[in-house]
Protein backbone atom coordinates (compact mmCIF):
# COMPACT_ATOMS: atom_id res chain seq x y z
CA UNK A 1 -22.81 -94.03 46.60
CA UNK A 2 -23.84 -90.58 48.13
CA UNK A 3 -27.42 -89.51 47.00
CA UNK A 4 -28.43 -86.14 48.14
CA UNK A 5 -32.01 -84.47 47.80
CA UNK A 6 -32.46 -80.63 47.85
CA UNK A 7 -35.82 -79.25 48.54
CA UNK A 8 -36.96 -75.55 47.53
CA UNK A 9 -39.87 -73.92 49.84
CA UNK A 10 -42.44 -71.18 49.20
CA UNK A 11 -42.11 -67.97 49.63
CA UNK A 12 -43.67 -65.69 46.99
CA UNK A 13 -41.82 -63.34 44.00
CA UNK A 14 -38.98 -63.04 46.68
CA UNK A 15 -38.60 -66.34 48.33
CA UNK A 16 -37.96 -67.30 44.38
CA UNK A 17 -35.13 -64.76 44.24
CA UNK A 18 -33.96 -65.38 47.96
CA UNK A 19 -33.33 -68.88 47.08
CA UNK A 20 -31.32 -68.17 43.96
CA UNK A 21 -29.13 -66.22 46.24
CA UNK A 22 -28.75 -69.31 48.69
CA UNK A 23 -28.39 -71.86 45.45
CA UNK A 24 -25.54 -69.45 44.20
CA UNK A 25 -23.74 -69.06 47.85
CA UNK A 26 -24.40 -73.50 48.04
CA UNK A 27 -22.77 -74.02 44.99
CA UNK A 28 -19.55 -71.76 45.75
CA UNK A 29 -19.08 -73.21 49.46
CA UNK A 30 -19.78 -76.92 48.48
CA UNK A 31 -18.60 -76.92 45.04
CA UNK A 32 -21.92 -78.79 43.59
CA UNK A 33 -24.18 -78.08 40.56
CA UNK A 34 -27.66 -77.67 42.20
CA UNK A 35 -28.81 -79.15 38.46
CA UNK A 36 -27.36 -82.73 40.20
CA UNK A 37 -29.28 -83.66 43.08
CA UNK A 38 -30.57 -87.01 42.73
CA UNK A 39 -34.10 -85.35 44.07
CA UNK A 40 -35.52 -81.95 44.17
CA UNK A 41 -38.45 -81.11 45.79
CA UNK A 42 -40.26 -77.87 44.83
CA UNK A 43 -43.35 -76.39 46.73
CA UNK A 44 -44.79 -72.99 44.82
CA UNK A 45 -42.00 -70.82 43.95
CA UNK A 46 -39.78 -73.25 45.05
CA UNK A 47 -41.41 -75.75 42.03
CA UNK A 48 -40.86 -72.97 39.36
CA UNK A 49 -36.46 -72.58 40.50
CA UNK A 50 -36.60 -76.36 40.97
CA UNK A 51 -38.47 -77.42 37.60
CA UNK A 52 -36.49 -74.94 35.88
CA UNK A 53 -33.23 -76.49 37.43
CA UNK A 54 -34.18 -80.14 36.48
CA UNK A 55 -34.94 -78.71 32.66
CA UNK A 56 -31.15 -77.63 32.70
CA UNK A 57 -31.28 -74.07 33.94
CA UNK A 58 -27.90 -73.03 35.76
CA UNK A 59 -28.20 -70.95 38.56
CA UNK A 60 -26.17 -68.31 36.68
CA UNK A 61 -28.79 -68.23 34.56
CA UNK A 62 -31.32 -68.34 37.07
CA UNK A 63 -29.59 -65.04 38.26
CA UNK A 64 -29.76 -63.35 35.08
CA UNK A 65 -33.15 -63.99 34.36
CA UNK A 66 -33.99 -62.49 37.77
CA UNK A 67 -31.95 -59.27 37.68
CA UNK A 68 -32.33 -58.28 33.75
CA UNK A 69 -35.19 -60.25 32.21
CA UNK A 70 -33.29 -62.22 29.91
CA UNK A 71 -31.31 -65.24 29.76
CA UNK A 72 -28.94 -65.20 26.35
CA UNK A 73 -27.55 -69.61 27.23
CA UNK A 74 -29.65 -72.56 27.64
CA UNK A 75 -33.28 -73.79 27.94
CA UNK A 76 -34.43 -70.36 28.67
CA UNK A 77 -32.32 -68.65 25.91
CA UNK A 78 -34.75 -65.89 24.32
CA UNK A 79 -37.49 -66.13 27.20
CA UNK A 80 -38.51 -62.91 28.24
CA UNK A 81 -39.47 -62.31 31.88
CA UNK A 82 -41.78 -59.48 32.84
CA UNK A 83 -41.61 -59.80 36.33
CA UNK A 84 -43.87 -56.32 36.54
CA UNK A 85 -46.89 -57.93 35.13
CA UNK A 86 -46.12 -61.54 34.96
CA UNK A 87 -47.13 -62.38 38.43
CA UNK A 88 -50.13 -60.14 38.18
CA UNK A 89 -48.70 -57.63 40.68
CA UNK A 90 -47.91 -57.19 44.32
CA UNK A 91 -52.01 -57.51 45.37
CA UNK A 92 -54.14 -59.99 44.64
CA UNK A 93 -57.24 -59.15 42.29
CA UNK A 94 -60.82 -59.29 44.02
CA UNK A 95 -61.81 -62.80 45.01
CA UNK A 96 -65.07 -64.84 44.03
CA UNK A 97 -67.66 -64.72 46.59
CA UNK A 98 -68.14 -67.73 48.89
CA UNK A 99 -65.95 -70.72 49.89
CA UNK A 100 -63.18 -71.63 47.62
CA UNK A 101 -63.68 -75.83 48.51
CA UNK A 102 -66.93 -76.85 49.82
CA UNK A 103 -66.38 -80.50 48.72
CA UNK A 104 -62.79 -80.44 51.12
CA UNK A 105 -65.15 -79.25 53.64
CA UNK A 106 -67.80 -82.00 53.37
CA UNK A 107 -65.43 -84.82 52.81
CA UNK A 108 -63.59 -84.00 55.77
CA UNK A 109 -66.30 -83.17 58.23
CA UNK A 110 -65.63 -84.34 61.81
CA UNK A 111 -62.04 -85.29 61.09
CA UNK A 112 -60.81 -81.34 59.78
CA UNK A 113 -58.20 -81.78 62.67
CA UNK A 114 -56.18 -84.18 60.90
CA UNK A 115 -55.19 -81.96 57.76
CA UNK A 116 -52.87 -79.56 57.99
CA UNK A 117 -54.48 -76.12 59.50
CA UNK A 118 -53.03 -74.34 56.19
CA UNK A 119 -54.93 -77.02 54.03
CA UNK A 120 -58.49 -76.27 55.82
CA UNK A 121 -57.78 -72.14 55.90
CA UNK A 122 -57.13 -72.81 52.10
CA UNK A 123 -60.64 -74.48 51.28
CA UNK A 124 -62.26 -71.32 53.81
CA UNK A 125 -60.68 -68.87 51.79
CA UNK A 126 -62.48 -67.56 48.72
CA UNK A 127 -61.05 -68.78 45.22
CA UNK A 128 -58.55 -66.58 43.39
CA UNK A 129 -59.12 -64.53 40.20
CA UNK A 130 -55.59 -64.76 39.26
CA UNK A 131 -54.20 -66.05 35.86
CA UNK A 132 -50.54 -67.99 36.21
CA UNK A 133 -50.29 -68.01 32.65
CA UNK A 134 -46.99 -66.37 32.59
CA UNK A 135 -45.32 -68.57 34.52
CA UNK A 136 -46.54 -71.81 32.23
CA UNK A 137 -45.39 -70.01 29.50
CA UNK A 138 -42.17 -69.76 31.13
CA UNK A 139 -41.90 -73.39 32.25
CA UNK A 140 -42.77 -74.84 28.31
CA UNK A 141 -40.02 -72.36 27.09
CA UNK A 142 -37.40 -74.65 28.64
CA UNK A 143 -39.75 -77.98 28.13
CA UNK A 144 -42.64 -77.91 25.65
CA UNK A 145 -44.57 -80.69 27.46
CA UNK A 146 -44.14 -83.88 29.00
CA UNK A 147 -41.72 -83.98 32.30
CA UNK A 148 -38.66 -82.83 32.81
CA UNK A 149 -35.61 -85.81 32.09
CA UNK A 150 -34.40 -85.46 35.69
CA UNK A 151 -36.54 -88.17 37.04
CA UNK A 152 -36.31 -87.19 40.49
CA UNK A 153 -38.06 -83.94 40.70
CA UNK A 154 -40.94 -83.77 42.86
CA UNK A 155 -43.85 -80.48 42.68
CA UNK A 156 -46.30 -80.51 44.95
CA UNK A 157 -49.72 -79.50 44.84
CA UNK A 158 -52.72 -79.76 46.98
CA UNK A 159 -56.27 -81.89 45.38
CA UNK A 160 -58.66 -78.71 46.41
CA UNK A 161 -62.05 -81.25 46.38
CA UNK A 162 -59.90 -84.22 48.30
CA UNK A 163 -57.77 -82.32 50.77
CA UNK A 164 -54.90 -84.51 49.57
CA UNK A 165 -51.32 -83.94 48.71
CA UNK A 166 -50.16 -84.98 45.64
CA UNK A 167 -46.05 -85.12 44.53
CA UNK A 168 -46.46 -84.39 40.62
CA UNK A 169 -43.47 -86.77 39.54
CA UNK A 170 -43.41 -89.26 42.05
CA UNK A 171 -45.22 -92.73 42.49
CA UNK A 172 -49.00 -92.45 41.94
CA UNK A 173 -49.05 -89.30 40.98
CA UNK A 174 -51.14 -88.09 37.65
CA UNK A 175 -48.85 -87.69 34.25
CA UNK A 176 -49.20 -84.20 33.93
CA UNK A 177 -47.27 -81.54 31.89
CA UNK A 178 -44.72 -79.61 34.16
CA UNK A 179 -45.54 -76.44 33.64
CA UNK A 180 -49.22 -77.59 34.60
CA UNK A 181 -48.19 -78.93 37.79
CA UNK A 182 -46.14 -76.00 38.57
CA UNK A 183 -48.78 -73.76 37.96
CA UNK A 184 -50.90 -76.31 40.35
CA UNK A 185 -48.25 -75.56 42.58
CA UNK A 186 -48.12 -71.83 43.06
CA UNK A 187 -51.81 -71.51 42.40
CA UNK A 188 -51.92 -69.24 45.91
CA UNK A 189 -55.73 -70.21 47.88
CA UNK A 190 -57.64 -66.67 47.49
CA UNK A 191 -55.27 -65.49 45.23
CA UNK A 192 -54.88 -67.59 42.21
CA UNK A 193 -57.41 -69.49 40.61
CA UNK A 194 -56.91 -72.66 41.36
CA UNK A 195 -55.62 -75.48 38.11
CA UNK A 196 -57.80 -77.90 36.53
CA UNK A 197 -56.44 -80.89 35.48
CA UNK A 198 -59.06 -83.82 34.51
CA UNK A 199 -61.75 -83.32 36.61
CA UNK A 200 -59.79 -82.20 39.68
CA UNK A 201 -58.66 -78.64 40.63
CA UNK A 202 -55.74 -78.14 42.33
CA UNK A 203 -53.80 -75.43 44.10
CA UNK A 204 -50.99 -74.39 46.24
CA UNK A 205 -48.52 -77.03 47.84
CA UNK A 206 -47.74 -74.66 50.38
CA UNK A 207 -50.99 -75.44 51.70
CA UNK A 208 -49.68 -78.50 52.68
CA UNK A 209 -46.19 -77.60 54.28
CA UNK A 210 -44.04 -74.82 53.26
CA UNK A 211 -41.37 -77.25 52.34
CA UNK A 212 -42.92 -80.95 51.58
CA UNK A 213 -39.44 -81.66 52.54
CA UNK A 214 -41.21 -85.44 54.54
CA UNK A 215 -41.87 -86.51 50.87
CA UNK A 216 -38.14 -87.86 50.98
CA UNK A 217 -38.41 -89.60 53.90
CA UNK A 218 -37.78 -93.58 52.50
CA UNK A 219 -35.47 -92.41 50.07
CA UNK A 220 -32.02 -93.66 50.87
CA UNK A 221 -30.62 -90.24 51.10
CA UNK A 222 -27.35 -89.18 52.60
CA UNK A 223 -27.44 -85.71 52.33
CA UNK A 224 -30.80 -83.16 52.20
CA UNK A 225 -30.28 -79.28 51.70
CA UNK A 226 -33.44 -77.45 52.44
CA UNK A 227 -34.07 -73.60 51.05
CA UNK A 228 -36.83 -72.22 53.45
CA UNK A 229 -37.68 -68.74 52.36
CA UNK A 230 -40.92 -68.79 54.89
CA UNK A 231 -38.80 -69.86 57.96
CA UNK A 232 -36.49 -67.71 59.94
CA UNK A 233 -33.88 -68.54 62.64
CA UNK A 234 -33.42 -65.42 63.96
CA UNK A 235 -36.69 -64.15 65.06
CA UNK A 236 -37.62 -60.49 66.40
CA UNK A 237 -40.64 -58.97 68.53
CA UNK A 238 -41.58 -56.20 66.96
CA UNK A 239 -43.62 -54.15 68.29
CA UNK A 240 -45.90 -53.09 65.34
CA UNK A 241 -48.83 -55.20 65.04
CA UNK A 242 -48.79 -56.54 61.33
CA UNK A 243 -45.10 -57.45 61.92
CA UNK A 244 -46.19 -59.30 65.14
CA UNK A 245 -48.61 -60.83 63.22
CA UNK A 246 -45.91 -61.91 60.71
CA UNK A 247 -43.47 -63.01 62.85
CA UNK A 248 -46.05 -65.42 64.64
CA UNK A 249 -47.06 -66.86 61.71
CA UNK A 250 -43.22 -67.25 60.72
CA UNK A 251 -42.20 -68.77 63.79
CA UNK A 252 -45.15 -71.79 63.13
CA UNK A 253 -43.79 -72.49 60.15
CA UNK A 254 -40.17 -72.62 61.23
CA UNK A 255 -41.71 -74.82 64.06
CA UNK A 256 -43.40 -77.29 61.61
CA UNK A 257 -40.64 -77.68 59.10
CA UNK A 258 -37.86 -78.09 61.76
CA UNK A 259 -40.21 -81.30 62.72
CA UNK A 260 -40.66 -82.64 59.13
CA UNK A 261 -36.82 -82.19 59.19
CA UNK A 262 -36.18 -84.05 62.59
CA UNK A 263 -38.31 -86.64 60.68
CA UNK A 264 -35.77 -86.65 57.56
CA UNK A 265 -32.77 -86.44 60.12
CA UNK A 266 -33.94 -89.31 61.84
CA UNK A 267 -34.59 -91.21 58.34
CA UNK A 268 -30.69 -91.18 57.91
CA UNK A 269 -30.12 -88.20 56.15
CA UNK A 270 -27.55 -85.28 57.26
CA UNK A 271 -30.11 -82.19 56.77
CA UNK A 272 -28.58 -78.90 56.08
CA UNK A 273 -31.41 -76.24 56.14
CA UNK A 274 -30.80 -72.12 55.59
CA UNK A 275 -33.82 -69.69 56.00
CA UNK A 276 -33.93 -65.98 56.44
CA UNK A 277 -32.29 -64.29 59.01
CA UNK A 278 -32.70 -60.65 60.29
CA UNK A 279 -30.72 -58.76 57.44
CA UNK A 280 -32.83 -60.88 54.89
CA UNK A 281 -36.22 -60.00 56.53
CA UNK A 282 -35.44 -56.80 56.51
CA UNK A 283 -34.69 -56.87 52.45
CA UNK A 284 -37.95 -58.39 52.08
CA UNK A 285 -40.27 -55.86 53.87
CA UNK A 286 -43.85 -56.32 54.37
CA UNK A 287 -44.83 -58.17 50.66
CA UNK A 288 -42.96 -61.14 49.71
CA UNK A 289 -44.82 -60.48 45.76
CA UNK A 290 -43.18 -57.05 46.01
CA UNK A 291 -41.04 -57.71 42.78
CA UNK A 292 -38.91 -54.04 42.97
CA UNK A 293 -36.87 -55.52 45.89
CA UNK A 294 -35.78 -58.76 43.82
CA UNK A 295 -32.00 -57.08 43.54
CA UNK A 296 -31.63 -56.48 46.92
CA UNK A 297 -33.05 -59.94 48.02
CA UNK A 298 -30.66 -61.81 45.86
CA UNK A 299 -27.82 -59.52 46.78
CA UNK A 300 -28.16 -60.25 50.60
CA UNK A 301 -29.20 -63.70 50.27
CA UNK A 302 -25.59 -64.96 48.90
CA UNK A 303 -24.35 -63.25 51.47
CA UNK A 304 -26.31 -64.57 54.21
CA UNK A 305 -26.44 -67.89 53.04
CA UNK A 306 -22.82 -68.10 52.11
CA UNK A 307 -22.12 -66.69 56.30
CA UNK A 308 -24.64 -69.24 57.33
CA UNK A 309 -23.06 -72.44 55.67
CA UNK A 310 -19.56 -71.70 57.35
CA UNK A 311 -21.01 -71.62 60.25
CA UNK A 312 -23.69 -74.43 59.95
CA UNK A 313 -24.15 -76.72 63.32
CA UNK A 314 -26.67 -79.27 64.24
CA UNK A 315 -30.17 -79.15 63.05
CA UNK A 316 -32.17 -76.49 65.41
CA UNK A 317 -34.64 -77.61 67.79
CA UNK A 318 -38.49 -77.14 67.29
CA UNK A 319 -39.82 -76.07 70.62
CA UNK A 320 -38.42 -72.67 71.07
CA UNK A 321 -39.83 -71.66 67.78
CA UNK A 322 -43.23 -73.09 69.12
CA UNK A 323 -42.13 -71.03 72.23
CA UNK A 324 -41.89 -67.45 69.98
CA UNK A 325 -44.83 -68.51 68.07
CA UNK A 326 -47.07 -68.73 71.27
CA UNK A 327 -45.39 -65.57 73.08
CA UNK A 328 -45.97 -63.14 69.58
CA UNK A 329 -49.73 -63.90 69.78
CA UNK A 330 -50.69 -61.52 72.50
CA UNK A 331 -48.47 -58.24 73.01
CA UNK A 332 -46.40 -58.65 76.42
């Protein structure tokens, strides 16, 4: 029996509407219901599209809730979306003074190397002032508490005092609420304040990897689409110097989650992953929490996505995107 795992990346206000483009262009050129996948794996906004698909959510819906507010059908029937203050805007709110995780820091003294360089600029950062209220709110419309019935959905967060990764959902993980964990999840380092749960605080999974896409590596898995709003296959050189800065940062991301993929390929599963290309970078502009270019974002995406799966080939290589990661850092 084929068993097939989709995983949903960060990306921000528009990485959440970018990949509701790509889910509507997957499910018109392979003819699936993106509610089906025997896993999903969400990481920030990817957790809120992917919890919200494993409560029921169609990405019709999805669609409508994005471009007028409202959903009239299914778990999020009634919900009203204010996407102008529910975020908290399109600039983060002053952060608290001083390091946001001093224990991370402690415990991992000496070995700081071994995490994840996203996971140790996380705990430097300061913590967030931000509220993701909204957002849980919008989660316990569609389930009041408890976990969502589609057993294989996977958010990830990041333990702020351990420096650990933990897969709300999965084997070992702490029974949570979902709309707790996705908050957990999208809880931005220096942004956001991060979520208590118990006695632990927890924040971003995106501090981990942009996709967590390894955690279904062991699972018997034929098929694996991956939604990668942060990655891009089609890389300029601009010659600005925020958009250099950017790009660079871009192109190590695409460069770690093509190797998490080779990883998944080499596992046994046939990986199928779309990111942004030119015409969608350019619909983004400079703030991926810039919520006025959500239309345009969605609009492009299906397009993009629906051009890039005709003309999908074999999983892209790593290197050069280490390559264009190393040759943006200084201008030539």
């Amino acid at each position: 029996m084929t068993r097939r795992g989709l995983v949903l990346g960060g990306g921000g206000v528009l990485g959440a509407a970018w990949m509701i483009g790509a889910l509507s262009a997957l499910e018109e050129h392979e003819g699936v219901d993106a509610r089906h996948y025997d896993y999903i794996v969400g990481t920030s906004a990817g957790s809120v599209v992917g919890a919200l698909l494993a409560a029921g959510v169609t990405v019709e819906e999805l669609r409508s809730q994005e471009l007028r507010g409202v959903v009239e059908t299914g778990p999020l029937a009634g919900f009203h979306w204010d996407y102008e203050s529910a975020t908290g805007g399109d600039r983060p709110p002053t952060p608290k003074a001083g390091l946001g995780s001093v224990e991370l820091l402690r415990r991992h003294r000496g070995r700081l190397g071994a995490l994840p360089p996203t996971a140790v600029i996380a705990a430097l950062l300061p913590e967030g002032r931000g509220r993701l209220d909204a957002v849980g709110a919008m989660v316990r419309h569609a389930i009041p508490s408890g976990w969502a019935r589609h057993r294989g959905l996977r958010v990830t967060a990041v333990d702020y005092g351990a420096g650990e990764r933990v897969a709300f959902g999965g084997p070992g993980a702490p029974e949570v609420d979902l709309a707790d964990a996705v908050m957990a999840s999208c809880a931005i380092p220096g942004w956001y304040q991060p979520v208590v749960m118990g006695h632990r605080r927890f924040i971003d999974g995106g501090a981990w990897s942009s996709t967590n896409a390894d955690l279904l590596i062991g699972e018997g898995l034929s098929d694996v689409v991956v939604l990668a709003p942060q990655v891009s296959f089609a890389p300029d050189q601009p010659a600005a110097l925020a958009p250099r800065i950017e790009r660079q940062w871009r192109a190590r991301v695409t460069a770690r989650v093509l190797h998490e993929l080779q990883r998944l390929h080499a596992d046994g599963a046939d990986v199928t992953v779309l990111g942004p290309g030119a015409e969608d970078l350019e619909a983004f502009g400079a703030n991926m929490m810039d919520v006025s270019r959500r239309p345009r974002v969605i609009e492009t995406s299906l397009r993009t996505s629906l051009a890039a799966l005709r003309e999908a080939g074999e999983l892209p290589a790593a290197a050069p995107f280490d390559a264009v990661a190393e040759s943006l850092e200084t201008p030539s």
